[in-house]
Protein backbone atom coordinates (compact mmCIF):
# COMPACT_ATOMS: atom_id res chain seq x y z
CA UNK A 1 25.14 187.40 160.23
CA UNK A 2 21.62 186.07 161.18
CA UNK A 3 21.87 182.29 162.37
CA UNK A 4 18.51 181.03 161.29
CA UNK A 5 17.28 177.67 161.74
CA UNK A 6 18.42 175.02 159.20
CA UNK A 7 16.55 172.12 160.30
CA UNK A 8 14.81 171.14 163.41
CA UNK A 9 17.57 168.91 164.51
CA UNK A 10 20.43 171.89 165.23
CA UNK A 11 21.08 173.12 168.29
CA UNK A 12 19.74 175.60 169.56
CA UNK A 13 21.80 179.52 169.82
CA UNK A 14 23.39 180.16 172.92
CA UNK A 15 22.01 183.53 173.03
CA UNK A 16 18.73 185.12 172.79
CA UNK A 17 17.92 189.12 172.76
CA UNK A 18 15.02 189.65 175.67
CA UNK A 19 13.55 192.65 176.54
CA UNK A 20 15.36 194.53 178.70
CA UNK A 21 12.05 195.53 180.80
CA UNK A 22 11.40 191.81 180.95
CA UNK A 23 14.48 191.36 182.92
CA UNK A 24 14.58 194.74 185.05
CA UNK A 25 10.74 193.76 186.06
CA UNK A 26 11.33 190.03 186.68
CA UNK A 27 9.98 189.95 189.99
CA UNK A 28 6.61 191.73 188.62
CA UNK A 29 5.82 187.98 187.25
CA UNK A 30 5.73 186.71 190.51
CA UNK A 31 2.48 188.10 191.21
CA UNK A 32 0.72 186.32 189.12
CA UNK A 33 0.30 182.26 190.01
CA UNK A 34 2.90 180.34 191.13
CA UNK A 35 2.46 177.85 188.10
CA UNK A 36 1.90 180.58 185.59
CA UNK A 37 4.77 182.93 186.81
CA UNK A 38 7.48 180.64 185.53
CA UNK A 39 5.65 179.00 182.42
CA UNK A 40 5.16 183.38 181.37
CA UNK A 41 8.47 184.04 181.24
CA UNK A 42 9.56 180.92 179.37
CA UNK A 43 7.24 181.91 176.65
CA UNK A 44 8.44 185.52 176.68
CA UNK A 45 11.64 184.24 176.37
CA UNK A 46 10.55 181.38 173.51
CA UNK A 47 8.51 184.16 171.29
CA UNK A 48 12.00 186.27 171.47
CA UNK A 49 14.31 183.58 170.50
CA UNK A 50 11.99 182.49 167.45
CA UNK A 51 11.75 186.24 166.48
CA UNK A 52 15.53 186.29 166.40
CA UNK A 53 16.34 182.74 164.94
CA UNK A 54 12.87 181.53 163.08
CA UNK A 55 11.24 184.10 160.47
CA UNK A 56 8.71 181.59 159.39
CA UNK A 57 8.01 180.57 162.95
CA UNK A 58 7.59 183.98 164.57
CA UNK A 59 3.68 184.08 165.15
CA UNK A 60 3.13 180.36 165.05
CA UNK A 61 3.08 178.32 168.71
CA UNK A 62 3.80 174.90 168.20
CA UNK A 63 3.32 173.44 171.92
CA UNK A 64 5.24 170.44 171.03
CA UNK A 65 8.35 172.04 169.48
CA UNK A 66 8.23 174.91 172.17
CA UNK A 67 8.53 171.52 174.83
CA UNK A 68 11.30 170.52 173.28
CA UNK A 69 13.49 173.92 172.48
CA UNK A 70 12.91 174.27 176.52
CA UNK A 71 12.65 170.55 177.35
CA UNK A 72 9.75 171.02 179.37
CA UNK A 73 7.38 168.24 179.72
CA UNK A 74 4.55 168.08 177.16
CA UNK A 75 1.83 166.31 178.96
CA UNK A 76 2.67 169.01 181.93
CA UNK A 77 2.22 171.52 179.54
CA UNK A 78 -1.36 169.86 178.85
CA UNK A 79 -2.17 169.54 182.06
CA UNK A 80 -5.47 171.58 183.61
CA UNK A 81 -3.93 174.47 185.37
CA UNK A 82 -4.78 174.89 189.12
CA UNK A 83 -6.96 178.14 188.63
CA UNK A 84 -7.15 179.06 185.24
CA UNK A 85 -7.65 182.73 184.86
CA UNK A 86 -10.44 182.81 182.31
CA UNK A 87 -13.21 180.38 184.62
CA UNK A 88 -12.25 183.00 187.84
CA UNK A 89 -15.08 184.32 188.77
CA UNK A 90 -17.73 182.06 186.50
CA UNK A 91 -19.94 180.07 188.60
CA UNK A 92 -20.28 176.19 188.07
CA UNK A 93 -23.11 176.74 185.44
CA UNK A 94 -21.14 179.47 183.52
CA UNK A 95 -17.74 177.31 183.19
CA UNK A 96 -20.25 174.49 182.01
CA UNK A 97 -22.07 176.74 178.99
CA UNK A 98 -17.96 177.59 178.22
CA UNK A 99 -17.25 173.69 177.63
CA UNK A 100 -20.69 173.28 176.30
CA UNK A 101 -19.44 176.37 173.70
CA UNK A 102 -16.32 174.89 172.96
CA UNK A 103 -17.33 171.50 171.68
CA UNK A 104 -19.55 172.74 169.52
CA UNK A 105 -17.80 175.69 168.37
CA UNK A 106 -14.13 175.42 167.09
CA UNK A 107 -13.41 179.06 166.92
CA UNK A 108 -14.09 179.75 171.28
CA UNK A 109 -11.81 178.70 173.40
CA UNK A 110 -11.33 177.50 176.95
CA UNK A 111 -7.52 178.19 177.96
CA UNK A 112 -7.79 176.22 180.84
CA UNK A 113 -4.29 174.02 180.36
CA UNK A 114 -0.98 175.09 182.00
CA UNK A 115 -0.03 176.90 178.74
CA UNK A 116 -2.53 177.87 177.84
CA UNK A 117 -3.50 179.61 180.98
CA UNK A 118 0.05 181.22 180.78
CA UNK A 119 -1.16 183.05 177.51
CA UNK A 120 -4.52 184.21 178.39
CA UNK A 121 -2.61 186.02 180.73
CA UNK A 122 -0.29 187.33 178.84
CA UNK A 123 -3.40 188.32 176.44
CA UNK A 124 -5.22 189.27 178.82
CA UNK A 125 -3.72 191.13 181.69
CA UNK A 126 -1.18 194.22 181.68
CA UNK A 127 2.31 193.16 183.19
CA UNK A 128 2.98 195.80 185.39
CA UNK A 129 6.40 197.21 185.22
CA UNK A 130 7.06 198.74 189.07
CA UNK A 131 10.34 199.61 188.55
CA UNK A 132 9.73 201.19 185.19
CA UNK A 133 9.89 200.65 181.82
CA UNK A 134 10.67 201.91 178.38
CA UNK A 135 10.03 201.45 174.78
CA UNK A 136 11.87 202.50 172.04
CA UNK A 137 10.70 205.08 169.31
CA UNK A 138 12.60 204.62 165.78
CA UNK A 139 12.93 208.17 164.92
CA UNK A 140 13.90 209.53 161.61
CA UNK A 141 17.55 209.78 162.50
CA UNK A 142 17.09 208.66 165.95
CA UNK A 143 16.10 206.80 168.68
CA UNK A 144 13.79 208.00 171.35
CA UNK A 145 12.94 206.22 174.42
CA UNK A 146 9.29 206.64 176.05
CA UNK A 147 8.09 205.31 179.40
CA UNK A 148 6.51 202.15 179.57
CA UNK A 149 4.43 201.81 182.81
CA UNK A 150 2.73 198.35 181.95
CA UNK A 151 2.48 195.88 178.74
CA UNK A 152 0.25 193.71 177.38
CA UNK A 153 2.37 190.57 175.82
CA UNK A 154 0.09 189.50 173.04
CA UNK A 155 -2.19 191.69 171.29
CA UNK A 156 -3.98 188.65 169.62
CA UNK A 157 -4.21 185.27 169.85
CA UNK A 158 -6.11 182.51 168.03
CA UNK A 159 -6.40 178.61 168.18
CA UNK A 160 -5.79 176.60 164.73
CA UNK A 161 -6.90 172.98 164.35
CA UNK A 162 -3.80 171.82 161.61
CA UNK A 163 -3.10 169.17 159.79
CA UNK A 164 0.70 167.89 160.18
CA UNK A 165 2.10 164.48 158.93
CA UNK A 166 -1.62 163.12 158.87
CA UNK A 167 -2.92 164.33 161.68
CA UNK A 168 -4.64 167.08 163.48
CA UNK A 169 -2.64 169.45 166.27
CA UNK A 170 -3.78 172.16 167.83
CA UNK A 171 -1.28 175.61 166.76
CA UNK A 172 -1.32 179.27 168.42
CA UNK A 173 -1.18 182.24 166.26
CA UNK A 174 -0.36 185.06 167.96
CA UNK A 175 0.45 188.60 167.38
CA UNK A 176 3.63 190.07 169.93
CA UNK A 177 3.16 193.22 171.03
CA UNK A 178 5.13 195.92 169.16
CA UNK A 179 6.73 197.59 171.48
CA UNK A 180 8.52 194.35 172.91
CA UNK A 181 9.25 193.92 168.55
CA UNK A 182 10.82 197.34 168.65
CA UNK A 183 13.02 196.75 171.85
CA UNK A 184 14.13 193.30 170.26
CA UNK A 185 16.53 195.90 168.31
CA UNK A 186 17.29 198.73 170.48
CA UNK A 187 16.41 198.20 173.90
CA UNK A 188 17.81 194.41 174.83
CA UNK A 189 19.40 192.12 177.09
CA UNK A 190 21.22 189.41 175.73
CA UNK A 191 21.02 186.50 177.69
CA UNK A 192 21.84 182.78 177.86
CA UNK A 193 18.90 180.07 177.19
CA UNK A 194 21.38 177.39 178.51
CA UNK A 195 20.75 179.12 182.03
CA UNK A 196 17.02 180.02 181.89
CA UNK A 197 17.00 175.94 181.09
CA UNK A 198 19.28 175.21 183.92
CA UNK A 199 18.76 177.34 186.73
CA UNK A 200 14.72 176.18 186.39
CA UNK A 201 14.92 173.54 188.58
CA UNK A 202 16.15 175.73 191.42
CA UNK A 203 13.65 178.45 190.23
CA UNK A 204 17.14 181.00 189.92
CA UNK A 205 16.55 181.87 186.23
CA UNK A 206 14.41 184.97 187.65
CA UNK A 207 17.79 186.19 189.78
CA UNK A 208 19.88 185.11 186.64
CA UNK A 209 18.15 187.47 184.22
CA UNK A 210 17.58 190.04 187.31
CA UNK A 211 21.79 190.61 187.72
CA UNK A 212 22.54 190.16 184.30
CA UNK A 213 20.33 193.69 183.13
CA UNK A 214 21.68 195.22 186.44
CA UNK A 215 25.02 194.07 185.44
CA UNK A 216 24.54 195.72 181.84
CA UNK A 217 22.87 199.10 183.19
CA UNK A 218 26.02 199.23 185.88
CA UNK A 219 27.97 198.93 182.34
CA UNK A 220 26.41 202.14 180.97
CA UNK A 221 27.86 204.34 183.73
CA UNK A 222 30.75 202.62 183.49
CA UNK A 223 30.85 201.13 186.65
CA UNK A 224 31.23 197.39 187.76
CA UNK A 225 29.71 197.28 191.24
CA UNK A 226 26.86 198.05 193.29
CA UNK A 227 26.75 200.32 196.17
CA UNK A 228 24.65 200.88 199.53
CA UNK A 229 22.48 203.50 197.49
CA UNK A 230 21.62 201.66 194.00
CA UNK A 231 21.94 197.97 195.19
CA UNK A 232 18.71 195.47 195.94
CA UNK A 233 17.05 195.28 198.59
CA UNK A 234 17.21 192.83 200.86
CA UNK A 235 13.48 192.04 200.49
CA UNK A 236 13.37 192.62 196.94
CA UNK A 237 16.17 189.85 195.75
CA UNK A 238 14.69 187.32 198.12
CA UNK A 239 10.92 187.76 196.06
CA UNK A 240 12.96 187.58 192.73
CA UNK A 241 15.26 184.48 194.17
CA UNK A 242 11.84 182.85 195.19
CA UNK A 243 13.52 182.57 198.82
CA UNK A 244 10.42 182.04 201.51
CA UNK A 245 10.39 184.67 204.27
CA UNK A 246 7.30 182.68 205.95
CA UNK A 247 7.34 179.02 207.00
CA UNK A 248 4.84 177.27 204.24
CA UNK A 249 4.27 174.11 206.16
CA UNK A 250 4.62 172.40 209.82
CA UNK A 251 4.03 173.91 212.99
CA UNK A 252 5.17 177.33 212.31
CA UNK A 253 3.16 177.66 209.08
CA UNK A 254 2.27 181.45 208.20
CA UNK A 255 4.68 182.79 210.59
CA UNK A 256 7.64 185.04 209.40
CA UNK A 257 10.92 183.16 208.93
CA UNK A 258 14.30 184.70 211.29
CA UNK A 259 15.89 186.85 208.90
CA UNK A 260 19.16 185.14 209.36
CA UNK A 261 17.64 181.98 208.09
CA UNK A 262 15.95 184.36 204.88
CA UNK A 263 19.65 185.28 204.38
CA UNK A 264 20.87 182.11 204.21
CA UNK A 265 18.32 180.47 202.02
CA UNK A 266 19.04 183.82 199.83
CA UNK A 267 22.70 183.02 199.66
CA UNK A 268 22.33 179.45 198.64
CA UNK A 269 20.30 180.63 195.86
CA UNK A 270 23.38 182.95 195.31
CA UNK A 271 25.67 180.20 195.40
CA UNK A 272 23.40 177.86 193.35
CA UNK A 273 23.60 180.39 190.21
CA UNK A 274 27.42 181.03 190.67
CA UNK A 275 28.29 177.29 190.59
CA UNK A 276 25.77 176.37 187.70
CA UNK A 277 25.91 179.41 185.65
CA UNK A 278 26.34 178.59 182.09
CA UNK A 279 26.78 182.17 180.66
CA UNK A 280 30.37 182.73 180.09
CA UNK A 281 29.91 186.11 179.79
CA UNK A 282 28.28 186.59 183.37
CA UNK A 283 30.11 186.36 186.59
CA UNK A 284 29.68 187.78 190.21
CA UNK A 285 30.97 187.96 193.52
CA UNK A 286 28.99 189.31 196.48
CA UNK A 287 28.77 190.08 199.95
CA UNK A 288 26.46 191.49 202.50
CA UNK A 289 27.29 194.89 204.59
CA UNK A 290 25.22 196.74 207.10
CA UNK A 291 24.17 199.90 206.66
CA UNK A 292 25.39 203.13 208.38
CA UNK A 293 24.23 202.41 211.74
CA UNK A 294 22.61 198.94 211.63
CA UNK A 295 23.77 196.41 213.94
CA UNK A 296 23.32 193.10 210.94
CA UNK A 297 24.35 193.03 207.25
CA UNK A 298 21.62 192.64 205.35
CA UNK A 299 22.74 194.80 202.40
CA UNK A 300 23.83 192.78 199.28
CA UNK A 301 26.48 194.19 197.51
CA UNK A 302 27.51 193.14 193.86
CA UNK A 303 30.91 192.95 192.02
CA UNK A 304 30.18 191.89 188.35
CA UNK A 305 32.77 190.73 185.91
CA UNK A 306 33.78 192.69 182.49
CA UNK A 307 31.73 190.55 179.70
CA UNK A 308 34.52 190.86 177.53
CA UNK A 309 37.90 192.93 177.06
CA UNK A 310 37.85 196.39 175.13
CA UNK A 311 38.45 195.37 171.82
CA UNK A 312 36.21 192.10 171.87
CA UNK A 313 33.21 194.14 173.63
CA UNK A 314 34.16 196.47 170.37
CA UNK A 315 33.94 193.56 167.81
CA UNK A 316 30.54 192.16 169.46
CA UNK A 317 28.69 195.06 169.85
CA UNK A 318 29.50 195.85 165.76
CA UNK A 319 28.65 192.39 165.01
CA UNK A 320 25.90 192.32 167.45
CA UNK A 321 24.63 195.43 165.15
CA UNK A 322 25.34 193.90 161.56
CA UNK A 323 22.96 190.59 163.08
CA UNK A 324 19.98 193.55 163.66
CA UNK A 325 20.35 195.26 160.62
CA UNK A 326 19.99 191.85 158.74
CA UNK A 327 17.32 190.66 160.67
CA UNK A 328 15.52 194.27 159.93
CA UNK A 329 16.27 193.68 156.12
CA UNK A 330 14.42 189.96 156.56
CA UNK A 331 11.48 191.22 158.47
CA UNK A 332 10.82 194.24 156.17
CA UNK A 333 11.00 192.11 153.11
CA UNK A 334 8.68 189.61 154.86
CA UNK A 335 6.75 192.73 155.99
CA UNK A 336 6.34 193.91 152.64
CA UNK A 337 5.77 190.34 150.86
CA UNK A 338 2.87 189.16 153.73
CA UNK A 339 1.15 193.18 152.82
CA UNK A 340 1.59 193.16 148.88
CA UNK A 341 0.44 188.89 148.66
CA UNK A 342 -1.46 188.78 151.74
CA UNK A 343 -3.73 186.17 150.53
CA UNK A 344 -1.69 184.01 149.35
CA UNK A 345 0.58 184.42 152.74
CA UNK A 346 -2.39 183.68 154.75
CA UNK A 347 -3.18 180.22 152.49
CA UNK A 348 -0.09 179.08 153.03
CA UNK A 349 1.00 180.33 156.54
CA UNK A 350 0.70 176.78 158.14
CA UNK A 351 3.20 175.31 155.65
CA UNK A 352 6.27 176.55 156.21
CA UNK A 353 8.05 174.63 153.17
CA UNK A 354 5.83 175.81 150.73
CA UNK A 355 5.71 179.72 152.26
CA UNK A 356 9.16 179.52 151.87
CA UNK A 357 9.73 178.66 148.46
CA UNK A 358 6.78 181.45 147.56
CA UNK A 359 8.85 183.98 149.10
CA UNK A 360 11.96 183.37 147.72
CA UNK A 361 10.06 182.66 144.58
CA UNK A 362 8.95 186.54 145.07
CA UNK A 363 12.62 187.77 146.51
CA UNK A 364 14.22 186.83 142.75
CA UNK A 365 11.39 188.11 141.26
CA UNK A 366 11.33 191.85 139.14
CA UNK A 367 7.80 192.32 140.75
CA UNK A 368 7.77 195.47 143.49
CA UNK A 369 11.12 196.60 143.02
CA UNK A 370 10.50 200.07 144.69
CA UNK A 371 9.25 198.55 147.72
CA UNK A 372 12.23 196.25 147.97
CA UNK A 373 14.64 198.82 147.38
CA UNK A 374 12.96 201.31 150.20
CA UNK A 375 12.98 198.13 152.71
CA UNK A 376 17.06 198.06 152.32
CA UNK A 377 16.99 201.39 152.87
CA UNK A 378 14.98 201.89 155.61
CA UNK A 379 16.64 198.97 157.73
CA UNK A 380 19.89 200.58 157.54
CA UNK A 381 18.65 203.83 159.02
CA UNK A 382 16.24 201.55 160.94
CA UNK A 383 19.95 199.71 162.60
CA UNK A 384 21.98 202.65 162.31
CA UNK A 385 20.11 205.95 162.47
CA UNK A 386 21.68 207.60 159.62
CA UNK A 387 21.05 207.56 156.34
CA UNK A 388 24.00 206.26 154.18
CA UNK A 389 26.42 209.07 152.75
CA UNK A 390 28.23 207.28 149.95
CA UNK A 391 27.60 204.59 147.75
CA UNK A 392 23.75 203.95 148.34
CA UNK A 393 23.15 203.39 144.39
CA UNK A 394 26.35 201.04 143.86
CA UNK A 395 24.81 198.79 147.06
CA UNK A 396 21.95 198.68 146.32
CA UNK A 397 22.08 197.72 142.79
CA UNK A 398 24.28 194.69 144.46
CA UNK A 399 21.30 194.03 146.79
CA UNK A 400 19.32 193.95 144.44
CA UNK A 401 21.79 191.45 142.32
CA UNK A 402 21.85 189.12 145.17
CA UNK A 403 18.25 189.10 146.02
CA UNK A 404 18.16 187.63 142.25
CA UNK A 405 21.00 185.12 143.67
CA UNK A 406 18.87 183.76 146.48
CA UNK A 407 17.81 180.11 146.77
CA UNK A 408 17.42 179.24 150.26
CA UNK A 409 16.36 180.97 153.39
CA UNK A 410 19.74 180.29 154.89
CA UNK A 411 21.05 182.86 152.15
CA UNK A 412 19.52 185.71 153.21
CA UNK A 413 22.24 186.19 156.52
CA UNK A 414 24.18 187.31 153.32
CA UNK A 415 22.30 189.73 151.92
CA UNK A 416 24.17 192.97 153.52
């Protein structure tokens, strides 16, 4: 079952499906700006959520409903970032003929705000993924996994001047890069936007997501803790905690902290996401060992808690896979409606209420029934690598029948 949006007032799903290279590179995000680190992976996070949750939203950046899904401040969001990634390098008269440009010109852009700044770099620059990556492959009856050394976020993005309840706003249409789309399905964490929210203010939602894919990749050797050999470094969970290991101000500023004071300031960060972790499927104990003959323990070891018991982790994972397979059916058939009525998609892309009621207009419709029927098909072999055995005619002569049925968005979690 697909939970998508009702109205703007619900609230919002405890769960979001992130890429899983995301979360096993977290720490690559901190090379970038201080300010724009955190405001890139809230994004990330906000363009997976509305892929999952929002059809008619995926693609479209509303700044002011993005501040409140992740009750960030709007005006901060606004605000002229410190060093804004596009003017780098431009002398004074250059970043002047760029404003000069802009005022008179509609279509150029200068992403000079906090947000915006986050998304030129996320257009712009290739995330480097240091520990890895990969990206998943649909196959015709399977999945292959290539390696993914870097990724560029968006492949396109463009500024729109709309009109909304009277008045002009300024939207973000942007384009997600496929590969992230095709790991949305296959290659996933699921994770908990009640702690990415929480754990901000402590800058821990970095270590949060961090443990939780280490967590899941323990899972698929079936094992539960970390050892000596395959655990963190020391060094490596302080940069991903955001845990100083020079003194930033006062007399010793520049000068490398005592690493017992690096531990401890590691530890409370430990401590912090234990006592205000809102995931219920996510707990962890730790402690810190010394290695085969070192004197200090400085080695972090981690004991993480089952998610679930057998049977549940059994019922999730199938119901988990039943929530893809209709979200595949929705984005083909949205796929296949935007490519056969493209221009009248594109006239009416802005307004979601009237979109809508085209493409359910076109869902009950006898127009392109080939194309519908080869979407159904395709998604289930998309979900479940196999082609169905028995029955394919009967269901999809029903799917069809319900398509027919359809009179709201909300119906389409129905349409398996």
């Amino acid at each position: 079952m697909l939970p998508l949006e009702k109205t703007a007032g619900m609230i919002d799903p405890i769960s979001v499906r992130l890429d899983k290279n995301i979360a096993h590179n977290i720490d690559c995000f901190g090379t970038l700006m201080e300010e724009a680190a955190h405001m890139t992976i809230q994004l990330l996070y906000y363009f997976c959520e509305v892929y999952q949750y929002n059809i008619f939203g995926f693609g479209i950046l509303d700044p002011d409903e993005f501040a409140v899904k992740y009750q960030l401040d709007k005006s901060n969001l606004k605000r002229k970032a410190k060093d804004p990634v596009q003017l780098q390098g431009k002398t004074e008269a250059e970043i002047k003929a760029m404003y000069d440009r802009q005022s008179k010109d509609p279509s150029f852009r200068v992403f000079d705000s906090v947000m915006e700044n986050a998304l030129y770099i996320l257009l712009s620059r290739n995330i480097v993924l240091a520990r890895g990556g990969r990206k998943v492959i649909q196959g015709e009856r399977e999945v292959v996994y290539d390696k993914l050394t870097s990724v560029q976020v968006l492949k396109e993005l463009m500024v729109v001047f709309a009109k909304r309840r009277g008045s002009e706003k300024v939207l973000y249409h942007y384009t997600l890069n496929p590969d992230i789309i095709g790991n949305l399905t296959e290659y996933f964490l699921v994770s908990s936007k009640d702690n990415l929210i929480n754990l901000r203010g402590n800058k821990t939602e970095r270590l949060y997501l961090f443990l939780a894919n280490l967590r899941d990749s323990l899972y698929m050797h079936h094992q539960t803790s970390t050892t000596i050999e395959n655990t963190p470094s020391f060094a490596e969970l302080c940069k991903i905690a955001d845990v100083d290991t020079v003194y930033k101000s006062g007399a010793k500023s520049g000068s490398d902290k005592d690493p017992k004071y690096i531990k401890r300031d590691l530890k409370r960060k430990l401590d912090y996401l234990i006592k205000y972790n809102k995931d219920k499927s996510f707990s962890f104990s730790y402690r810190f060992v010394s290695r085969p003959g070192h004197r200090w323990a400085y080695v972090c070891l981690f004991d993480f808690a089952l998610r679930r018991g057998e049977e549940e982790e059994k019922q999730w994972r199938k119901s988990e896979r039943e929530t893809i397979y209709t979200n595949n059916i929705i984005y083909g058939l949205l796929d296949c409606f935007k490519r056969l009525n493209s221009r009248i998609y594109h006239s009416h892309c802005d307004n979601f209420d009237v979109l809508q009621s085209v493409f359910l207009k076109w869902l009950r419709s006898d127009s392109d029934v080939k194309e519908k029927v080869l979407v159904y098909k395709q998604a289930f072999l998309q979900t479940y690598h196999v082609a169905r055995r028995y029955g394919e005619d009967a269901l999809t002569v029903s799917f069809m029948e319900n398509l027919q049925k359809i009179k709201s968005i909300e119906d389409l979690k129905y349409i398996t």
